[in-house]
Protein backbone atom coordinates (compact mmCIF):
# COMPACT_ATOMS: atom_id res chain seq x y z
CA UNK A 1 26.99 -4.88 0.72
CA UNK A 2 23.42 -4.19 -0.07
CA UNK A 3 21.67 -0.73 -0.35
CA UNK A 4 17.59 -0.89 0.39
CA UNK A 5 15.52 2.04 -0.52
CA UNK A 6 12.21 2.95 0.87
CA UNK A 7 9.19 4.74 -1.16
CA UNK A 8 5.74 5.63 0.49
CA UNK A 9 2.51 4.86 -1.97
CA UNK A 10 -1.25 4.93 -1.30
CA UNK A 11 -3.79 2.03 -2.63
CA UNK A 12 -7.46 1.99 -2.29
CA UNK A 13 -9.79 -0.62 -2.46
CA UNK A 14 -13.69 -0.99 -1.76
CA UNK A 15 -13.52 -4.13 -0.64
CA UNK A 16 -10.88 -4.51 2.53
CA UNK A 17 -7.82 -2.92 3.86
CA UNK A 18 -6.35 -5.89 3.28
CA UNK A 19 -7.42 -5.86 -0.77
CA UNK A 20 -6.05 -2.20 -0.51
CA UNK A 21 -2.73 -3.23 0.27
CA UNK A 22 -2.38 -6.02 -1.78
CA UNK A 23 -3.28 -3.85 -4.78
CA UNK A 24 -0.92 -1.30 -3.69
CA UNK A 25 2.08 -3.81 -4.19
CA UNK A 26 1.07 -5.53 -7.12
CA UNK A 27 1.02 -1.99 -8.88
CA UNK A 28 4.22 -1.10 -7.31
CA UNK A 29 5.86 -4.07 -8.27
CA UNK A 30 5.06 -3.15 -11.79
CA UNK A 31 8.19 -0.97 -11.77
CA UNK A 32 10.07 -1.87 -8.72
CA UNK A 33 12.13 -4.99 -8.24
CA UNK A 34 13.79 -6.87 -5.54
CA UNK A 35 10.55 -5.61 -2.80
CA UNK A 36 11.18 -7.24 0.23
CA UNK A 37 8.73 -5.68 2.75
CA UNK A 38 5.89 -3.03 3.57
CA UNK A 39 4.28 -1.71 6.49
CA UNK A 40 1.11 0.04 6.44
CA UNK A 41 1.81 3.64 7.83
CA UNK A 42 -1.90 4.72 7.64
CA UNK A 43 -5.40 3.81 6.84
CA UNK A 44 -7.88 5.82 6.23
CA UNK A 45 -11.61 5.24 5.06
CA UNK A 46 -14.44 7.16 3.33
CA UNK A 47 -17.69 6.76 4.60
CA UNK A 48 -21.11 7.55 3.36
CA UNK A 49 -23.86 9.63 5.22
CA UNK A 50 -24.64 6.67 7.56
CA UNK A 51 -21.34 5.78 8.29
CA UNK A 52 -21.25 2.61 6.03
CA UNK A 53 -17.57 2.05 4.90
CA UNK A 54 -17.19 3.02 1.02
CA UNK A 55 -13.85 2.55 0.12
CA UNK A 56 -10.67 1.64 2.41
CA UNK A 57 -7.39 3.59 1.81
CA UNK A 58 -3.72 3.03 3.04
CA UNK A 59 -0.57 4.41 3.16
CA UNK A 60 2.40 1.86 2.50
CA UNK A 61 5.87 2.25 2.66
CA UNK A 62 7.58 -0.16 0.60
CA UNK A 63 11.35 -0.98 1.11
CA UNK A 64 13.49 -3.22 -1.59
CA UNK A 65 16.92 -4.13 -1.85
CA UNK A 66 18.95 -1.53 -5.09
CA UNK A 67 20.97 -3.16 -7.35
């Protein structure tokens, strides 16, 4: 029998949501092993005064499997 373990993180990124997230889980798997999935619970962007998109933000949740 298995136990998986979930942890939320947040990644940024200036370029894409997309860059965002894939940041987010390289850094996480810096210290966590055995990742096996993530959904994005929230994004979130800052803006400048125009509107223009400055930096893309998300909130993961990142499950993996505990040894």
């Amino acid at each position: 029998m298995s136990v998986a373990k979930v942890i939320e993180l947040n990644a940024s990124s200036a370029t894409s949501m997309e860059d965002a997230v894939k940041h987010g889980l390289k850094k996480c798997a810096e210290s966590v092993k055995n990742i096996k999935g993530a959904w994005v619970n929230e994004i979130k962007v800052v803006t400048d005064g125009s509107g223009n998109v400055q930096e893309w933000r998300v909130n993961l949740r990142v499950s993996f499997v505990v040894d």
